[in-house]
ModelCIF file with pLDDT and N, C-alpha, C, O atoms, coordinates in Angstrom:
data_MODEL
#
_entry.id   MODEL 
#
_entity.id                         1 
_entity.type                       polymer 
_entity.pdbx_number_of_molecules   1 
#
_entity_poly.entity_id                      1 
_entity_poly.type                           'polypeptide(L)' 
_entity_poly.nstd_linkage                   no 
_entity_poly.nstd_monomer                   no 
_entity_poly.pdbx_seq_one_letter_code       
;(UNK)(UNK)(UNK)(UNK)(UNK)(UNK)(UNK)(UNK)(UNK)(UNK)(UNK)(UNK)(UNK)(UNK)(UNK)(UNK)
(UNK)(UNK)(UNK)(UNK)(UNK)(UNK)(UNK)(UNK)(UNK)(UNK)(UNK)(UNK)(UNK)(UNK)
;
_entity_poly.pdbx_seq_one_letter_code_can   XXXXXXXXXXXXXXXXXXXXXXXXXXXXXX 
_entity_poly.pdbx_strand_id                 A 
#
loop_
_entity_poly_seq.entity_id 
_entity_poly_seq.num 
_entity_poly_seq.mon_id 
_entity_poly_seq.hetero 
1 1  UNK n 
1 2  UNK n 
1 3  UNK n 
1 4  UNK n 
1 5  UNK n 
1 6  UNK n 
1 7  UNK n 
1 8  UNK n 
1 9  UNK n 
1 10 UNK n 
1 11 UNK n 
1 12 UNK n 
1 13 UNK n 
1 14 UNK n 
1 15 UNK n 
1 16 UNK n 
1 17 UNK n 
1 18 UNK n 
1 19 UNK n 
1 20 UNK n 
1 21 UNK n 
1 22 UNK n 
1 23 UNK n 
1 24 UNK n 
1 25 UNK n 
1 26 UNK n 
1 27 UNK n 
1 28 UNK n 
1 29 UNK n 
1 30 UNK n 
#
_struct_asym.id          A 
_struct_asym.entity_id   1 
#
loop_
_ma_qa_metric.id 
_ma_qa_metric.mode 
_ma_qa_metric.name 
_ma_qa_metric.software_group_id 
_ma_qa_metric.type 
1 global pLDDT . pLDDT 
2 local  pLDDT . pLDDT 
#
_ma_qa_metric_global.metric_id      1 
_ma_qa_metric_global.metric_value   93.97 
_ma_qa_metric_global.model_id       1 
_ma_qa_metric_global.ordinal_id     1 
#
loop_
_ma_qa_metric_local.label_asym_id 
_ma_qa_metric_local.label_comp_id 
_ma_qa_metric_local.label_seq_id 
_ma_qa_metric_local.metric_id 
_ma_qa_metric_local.metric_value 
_ma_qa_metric_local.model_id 
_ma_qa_metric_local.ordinal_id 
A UNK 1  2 87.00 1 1  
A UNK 2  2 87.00 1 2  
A UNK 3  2 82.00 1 3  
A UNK 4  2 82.00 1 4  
A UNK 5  2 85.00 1 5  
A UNK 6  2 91.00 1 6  
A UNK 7  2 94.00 1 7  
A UNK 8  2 94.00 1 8  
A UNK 9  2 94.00 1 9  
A UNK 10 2 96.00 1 10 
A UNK 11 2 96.00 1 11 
A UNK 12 2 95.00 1 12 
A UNK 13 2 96.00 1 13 
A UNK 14 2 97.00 1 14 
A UNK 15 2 96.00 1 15 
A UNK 16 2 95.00 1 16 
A UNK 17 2 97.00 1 17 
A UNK 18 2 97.00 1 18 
A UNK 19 2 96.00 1 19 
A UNK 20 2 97.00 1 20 
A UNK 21 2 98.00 1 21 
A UNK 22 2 97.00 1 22 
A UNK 23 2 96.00 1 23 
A UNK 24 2 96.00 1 24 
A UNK 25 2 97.00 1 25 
A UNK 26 2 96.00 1 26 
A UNK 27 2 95.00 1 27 
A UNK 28 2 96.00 1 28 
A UNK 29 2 97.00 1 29 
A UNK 30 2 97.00 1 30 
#
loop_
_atom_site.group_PDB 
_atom_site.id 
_atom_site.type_symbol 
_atom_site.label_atom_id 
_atom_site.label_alt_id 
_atom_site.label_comp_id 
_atom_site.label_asym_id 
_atom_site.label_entity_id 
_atom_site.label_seq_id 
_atom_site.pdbx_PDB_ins_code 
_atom_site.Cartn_x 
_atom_site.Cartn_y 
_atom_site.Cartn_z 
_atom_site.occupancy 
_atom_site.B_iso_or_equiv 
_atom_site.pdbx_formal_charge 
_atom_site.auth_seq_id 
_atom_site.auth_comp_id 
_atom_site.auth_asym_id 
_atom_site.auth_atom_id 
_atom_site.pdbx_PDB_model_num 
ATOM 1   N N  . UNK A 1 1  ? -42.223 -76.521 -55.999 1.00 87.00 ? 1  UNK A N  1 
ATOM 2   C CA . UNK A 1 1  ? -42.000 -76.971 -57.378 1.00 87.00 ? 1  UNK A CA 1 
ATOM 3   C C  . UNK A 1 1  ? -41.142 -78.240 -57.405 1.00 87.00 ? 1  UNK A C  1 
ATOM 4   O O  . UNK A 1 1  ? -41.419 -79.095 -58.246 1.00 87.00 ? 1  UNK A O  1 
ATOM 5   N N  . UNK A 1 2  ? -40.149 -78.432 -56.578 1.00 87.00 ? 2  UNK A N  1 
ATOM 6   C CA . UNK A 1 2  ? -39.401 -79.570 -56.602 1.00 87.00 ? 2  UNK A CA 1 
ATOM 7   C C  . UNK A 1 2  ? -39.860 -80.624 -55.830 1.00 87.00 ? 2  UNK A C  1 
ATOM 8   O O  . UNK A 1 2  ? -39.510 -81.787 -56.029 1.00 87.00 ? 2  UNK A O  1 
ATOM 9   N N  . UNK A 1 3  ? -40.635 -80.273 -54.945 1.00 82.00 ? 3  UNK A N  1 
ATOM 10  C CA . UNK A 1 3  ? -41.259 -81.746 -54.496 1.00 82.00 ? 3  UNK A CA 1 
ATOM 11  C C  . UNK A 1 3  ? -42.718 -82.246 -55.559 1.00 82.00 ? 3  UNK A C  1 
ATOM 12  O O  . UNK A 1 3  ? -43.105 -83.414 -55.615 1.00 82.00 ? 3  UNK A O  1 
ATOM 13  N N  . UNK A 1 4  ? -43.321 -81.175 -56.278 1.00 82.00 ? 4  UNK A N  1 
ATOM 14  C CA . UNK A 1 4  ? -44.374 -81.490 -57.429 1.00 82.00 ? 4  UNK A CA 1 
ATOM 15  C C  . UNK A 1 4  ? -43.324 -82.076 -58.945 1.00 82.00 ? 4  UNK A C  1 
ATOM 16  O O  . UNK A 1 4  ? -44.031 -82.479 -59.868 1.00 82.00 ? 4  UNK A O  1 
ATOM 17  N N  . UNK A 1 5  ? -42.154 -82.119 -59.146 1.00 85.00 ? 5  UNK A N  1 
ATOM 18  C CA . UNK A 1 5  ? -41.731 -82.589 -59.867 1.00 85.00 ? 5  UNK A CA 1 
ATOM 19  C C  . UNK A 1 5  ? -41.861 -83.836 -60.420 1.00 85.00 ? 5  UNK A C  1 
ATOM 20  O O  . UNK A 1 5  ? -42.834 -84.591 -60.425 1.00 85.00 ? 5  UNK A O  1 
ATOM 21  N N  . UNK A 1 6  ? -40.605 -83.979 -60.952 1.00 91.00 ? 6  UNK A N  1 
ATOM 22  C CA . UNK A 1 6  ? -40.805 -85.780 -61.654 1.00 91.00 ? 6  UNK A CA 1 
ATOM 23  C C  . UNK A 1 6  ? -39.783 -86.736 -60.725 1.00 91.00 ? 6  UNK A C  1 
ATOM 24  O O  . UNK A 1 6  ? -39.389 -87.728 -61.337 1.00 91.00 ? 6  UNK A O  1 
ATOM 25  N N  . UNK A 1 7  ? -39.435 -86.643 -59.757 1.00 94.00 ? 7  UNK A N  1 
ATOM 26  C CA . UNK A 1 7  ? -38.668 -87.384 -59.170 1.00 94.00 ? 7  UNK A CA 1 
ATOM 27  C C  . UNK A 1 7  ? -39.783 -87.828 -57.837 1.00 94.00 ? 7  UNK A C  1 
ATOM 28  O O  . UNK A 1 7  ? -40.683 -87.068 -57.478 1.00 94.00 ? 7  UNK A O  1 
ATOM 29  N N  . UNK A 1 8  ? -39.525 -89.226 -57.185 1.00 94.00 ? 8  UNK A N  1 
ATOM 30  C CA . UNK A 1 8  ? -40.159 -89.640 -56.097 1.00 94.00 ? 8  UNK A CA 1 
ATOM 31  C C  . UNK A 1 8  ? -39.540 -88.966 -54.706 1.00 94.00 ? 8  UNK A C  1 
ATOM 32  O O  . UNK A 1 8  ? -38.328 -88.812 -54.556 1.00 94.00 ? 8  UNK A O  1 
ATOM 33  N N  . UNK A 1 9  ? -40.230 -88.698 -54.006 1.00 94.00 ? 9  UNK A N  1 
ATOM 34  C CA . UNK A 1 9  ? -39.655 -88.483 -52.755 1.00 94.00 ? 9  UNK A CA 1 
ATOM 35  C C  . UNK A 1 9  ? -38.332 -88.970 -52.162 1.00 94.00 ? 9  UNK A C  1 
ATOM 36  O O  . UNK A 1 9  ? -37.374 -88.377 -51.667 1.00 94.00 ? 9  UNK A O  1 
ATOM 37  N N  . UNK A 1 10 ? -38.667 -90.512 -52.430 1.00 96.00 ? 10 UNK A N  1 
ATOM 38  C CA . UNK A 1 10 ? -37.252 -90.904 -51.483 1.00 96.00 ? 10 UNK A CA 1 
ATOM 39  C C  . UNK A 1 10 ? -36.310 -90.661 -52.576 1.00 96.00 ? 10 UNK A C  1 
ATOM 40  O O  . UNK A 1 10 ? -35.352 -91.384 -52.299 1.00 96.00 ? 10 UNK A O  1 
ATOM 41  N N  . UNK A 1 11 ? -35.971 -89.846 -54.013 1.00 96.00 ? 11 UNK A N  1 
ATOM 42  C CA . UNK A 1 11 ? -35.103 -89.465 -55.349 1.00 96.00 ? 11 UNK A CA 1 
ATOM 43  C C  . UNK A 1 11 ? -34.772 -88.348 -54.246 1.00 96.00 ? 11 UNK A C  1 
ATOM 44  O O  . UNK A 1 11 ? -33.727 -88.353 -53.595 1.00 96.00 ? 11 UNK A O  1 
ATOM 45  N N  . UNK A 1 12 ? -35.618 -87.549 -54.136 1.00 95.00 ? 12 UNK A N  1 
ATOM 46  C CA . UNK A 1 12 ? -35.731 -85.708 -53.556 1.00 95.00 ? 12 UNK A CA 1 
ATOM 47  C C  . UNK A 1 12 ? -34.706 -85.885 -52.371 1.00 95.00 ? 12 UNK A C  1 
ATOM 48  O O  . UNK A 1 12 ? -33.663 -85.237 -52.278 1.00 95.00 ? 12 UNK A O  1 
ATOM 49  N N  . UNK A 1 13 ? -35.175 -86.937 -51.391 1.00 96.00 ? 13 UNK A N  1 
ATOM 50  C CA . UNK A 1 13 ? -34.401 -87.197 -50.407 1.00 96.00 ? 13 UNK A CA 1 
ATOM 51  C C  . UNK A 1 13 ? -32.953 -87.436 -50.682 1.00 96.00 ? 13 UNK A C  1 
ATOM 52  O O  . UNK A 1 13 ? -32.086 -86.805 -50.077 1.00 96.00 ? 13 UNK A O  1 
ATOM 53  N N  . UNK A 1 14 ? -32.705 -88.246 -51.492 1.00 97.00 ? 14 UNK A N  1 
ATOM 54  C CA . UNK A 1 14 ? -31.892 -88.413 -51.808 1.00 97.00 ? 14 UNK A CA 1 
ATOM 55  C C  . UNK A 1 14 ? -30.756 -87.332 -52.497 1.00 97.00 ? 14 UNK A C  1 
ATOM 56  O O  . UNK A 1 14 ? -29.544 -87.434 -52.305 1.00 97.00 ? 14 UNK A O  1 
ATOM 57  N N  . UNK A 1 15 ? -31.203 -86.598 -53.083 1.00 96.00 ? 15 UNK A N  1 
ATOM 58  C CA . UNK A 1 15 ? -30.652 -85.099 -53.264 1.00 96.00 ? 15 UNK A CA 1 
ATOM 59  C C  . UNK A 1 15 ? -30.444 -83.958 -52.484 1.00 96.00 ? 15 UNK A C  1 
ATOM 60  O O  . UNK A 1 15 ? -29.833 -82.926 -52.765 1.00 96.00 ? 15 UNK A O  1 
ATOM 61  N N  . UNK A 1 16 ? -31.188 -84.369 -51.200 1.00 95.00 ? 16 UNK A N  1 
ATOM 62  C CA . UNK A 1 16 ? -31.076 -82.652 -50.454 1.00 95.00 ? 16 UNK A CA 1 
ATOM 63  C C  . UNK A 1 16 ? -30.098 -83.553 -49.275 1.00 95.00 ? 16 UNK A C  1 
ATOM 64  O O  . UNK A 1 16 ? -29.176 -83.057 -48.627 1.00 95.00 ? 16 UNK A O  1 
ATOM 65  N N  . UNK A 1 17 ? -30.460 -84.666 -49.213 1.00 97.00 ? 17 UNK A N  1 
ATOM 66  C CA . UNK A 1 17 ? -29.168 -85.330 -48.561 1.00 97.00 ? 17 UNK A CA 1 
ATOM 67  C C  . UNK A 1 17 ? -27.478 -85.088 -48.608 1.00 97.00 ? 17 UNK A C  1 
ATOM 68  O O  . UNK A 1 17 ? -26.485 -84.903 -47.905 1.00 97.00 ? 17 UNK A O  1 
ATOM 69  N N  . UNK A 1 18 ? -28.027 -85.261 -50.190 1.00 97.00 ? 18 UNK A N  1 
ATOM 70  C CA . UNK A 1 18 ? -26.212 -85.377 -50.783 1.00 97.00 ? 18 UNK A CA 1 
ATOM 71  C C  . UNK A 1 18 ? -26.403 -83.591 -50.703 1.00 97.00 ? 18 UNK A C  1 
ATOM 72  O O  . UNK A 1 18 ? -25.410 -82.995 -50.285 1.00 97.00 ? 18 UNK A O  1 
ATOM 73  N N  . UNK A 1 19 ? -27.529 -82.809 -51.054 1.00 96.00 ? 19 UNK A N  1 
ATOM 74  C CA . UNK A 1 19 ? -26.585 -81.464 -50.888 1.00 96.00 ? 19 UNK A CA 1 
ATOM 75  C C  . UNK A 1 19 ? -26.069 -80.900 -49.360 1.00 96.00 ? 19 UNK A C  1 
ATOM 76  O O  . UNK A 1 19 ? -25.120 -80.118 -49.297 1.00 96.00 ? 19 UNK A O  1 
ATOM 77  N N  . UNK A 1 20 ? -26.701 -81.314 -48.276 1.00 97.00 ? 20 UNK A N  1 
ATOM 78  C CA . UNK A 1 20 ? -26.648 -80.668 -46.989 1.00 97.00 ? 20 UNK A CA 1 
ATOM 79  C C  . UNK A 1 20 ? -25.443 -81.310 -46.348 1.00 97.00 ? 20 UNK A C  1 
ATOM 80  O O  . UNK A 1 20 ? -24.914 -80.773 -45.374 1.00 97.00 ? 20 UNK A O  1 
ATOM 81  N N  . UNK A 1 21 ? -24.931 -82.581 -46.921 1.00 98.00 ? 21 UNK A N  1 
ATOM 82  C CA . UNK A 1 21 ? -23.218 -82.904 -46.927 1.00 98.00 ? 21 UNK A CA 1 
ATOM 83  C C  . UNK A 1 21 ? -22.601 -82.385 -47.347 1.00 98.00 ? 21 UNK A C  1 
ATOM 84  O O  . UNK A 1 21 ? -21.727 -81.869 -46.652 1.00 98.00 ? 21 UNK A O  1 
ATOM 85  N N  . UNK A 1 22 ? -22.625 -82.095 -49.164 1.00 97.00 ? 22 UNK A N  1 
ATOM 86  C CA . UNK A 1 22 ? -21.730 -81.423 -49.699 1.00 97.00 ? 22 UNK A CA 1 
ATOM 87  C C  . UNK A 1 22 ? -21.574 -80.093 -49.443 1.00 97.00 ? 22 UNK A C  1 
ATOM 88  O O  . UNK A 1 22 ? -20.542 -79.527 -49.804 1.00 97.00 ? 22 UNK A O  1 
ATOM 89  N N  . UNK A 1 23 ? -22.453 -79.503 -48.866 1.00 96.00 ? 23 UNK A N  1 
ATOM 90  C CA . UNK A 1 23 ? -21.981 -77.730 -48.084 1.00 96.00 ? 23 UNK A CA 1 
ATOM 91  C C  . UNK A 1 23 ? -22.198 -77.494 -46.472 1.00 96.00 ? 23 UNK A C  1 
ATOM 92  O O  . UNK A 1 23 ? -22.509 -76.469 -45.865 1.00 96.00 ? 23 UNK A O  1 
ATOM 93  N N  . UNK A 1 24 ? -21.880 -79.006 -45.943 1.00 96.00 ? 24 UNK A N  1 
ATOM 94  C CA . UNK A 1 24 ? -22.059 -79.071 -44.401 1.00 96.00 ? 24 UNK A CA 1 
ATOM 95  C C  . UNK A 1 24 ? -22.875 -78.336 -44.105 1.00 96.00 ? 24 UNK A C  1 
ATOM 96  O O  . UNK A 1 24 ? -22.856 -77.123 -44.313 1.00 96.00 ? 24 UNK A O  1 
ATOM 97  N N  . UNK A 1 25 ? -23.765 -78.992 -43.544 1.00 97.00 ? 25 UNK A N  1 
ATOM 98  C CA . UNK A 1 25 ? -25.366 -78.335 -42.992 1.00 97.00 ? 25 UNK A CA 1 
ATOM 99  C C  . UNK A 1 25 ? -25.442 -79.148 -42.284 1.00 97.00 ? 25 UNK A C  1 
ATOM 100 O O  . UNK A 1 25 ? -25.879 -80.258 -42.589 1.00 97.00 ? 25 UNK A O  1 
ATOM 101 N N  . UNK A 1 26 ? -24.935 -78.742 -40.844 1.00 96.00 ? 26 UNK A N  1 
ATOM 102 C CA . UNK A 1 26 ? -25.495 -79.932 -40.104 1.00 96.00 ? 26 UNK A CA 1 
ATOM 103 C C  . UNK A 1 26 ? -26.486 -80.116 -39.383 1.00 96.00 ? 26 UNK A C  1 
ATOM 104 O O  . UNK A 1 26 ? -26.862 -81.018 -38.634 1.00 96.00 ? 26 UNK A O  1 
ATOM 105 N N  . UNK A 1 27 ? -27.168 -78.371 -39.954 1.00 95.00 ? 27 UNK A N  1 
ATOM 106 C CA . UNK A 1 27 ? -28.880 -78.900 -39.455 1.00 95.00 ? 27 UNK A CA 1 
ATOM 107 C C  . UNK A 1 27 ? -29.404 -79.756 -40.290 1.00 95.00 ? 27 UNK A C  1 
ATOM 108 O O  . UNK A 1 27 ? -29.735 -80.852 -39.837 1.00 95.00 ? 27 UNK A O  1 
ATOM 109 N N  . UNK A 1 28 ? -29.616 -79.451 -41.773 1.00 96.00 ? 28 UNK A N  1 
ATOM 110 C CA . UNK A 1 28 ? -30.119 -80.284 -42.932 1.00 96.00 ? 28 UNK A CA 1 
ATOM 111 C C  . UNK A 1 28 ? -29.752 -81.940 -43.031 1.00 96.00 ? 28 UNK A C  1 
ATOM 112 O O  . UNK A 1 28 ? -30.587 -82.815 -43.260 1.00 96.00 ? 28 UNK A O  1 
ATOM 113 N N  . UNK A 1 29 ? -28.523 -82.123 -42.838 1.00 97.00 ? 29 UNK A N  1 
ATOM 114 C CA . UNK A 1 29 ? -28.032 -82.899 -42.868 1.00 97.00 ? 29 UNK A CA 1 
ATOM 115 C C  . UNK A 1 29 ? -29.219 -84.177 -42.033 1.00 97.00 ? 29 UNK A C  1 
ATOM 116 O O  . UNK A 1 29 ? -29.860 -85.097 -42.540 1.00 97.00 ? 29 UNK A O  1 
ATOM 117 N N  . UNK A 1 30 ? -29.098 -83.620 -40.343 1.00 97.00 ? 30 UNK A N  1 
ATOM 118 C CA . UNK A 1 30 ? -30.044 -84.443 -39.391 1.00 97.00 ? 30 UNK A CA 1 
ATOM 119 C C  . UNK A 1 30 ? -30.979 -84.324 -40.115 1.00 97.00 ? 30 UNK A C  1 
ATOM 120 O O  . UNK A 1 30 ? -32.062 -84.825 -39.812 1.00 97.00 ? 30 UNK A O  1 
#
């Protein structure tokens, strides 16, 4: 559902980015 949304990919990216910092994921993160 969130990648069929209204945001572009590199938006999406840009969000699971900032979340896998903000709760240290440092698998997600890579």
């Amino acid at each position: 559902r969130v990648h069929g949304g209204g945001f572009t990919e590199a938006q999406i990216q840009t969000l699971l980015l900032t979340n896998a910092v903000t709760n240290a994921c440092s698998w997600a993160v890579a």
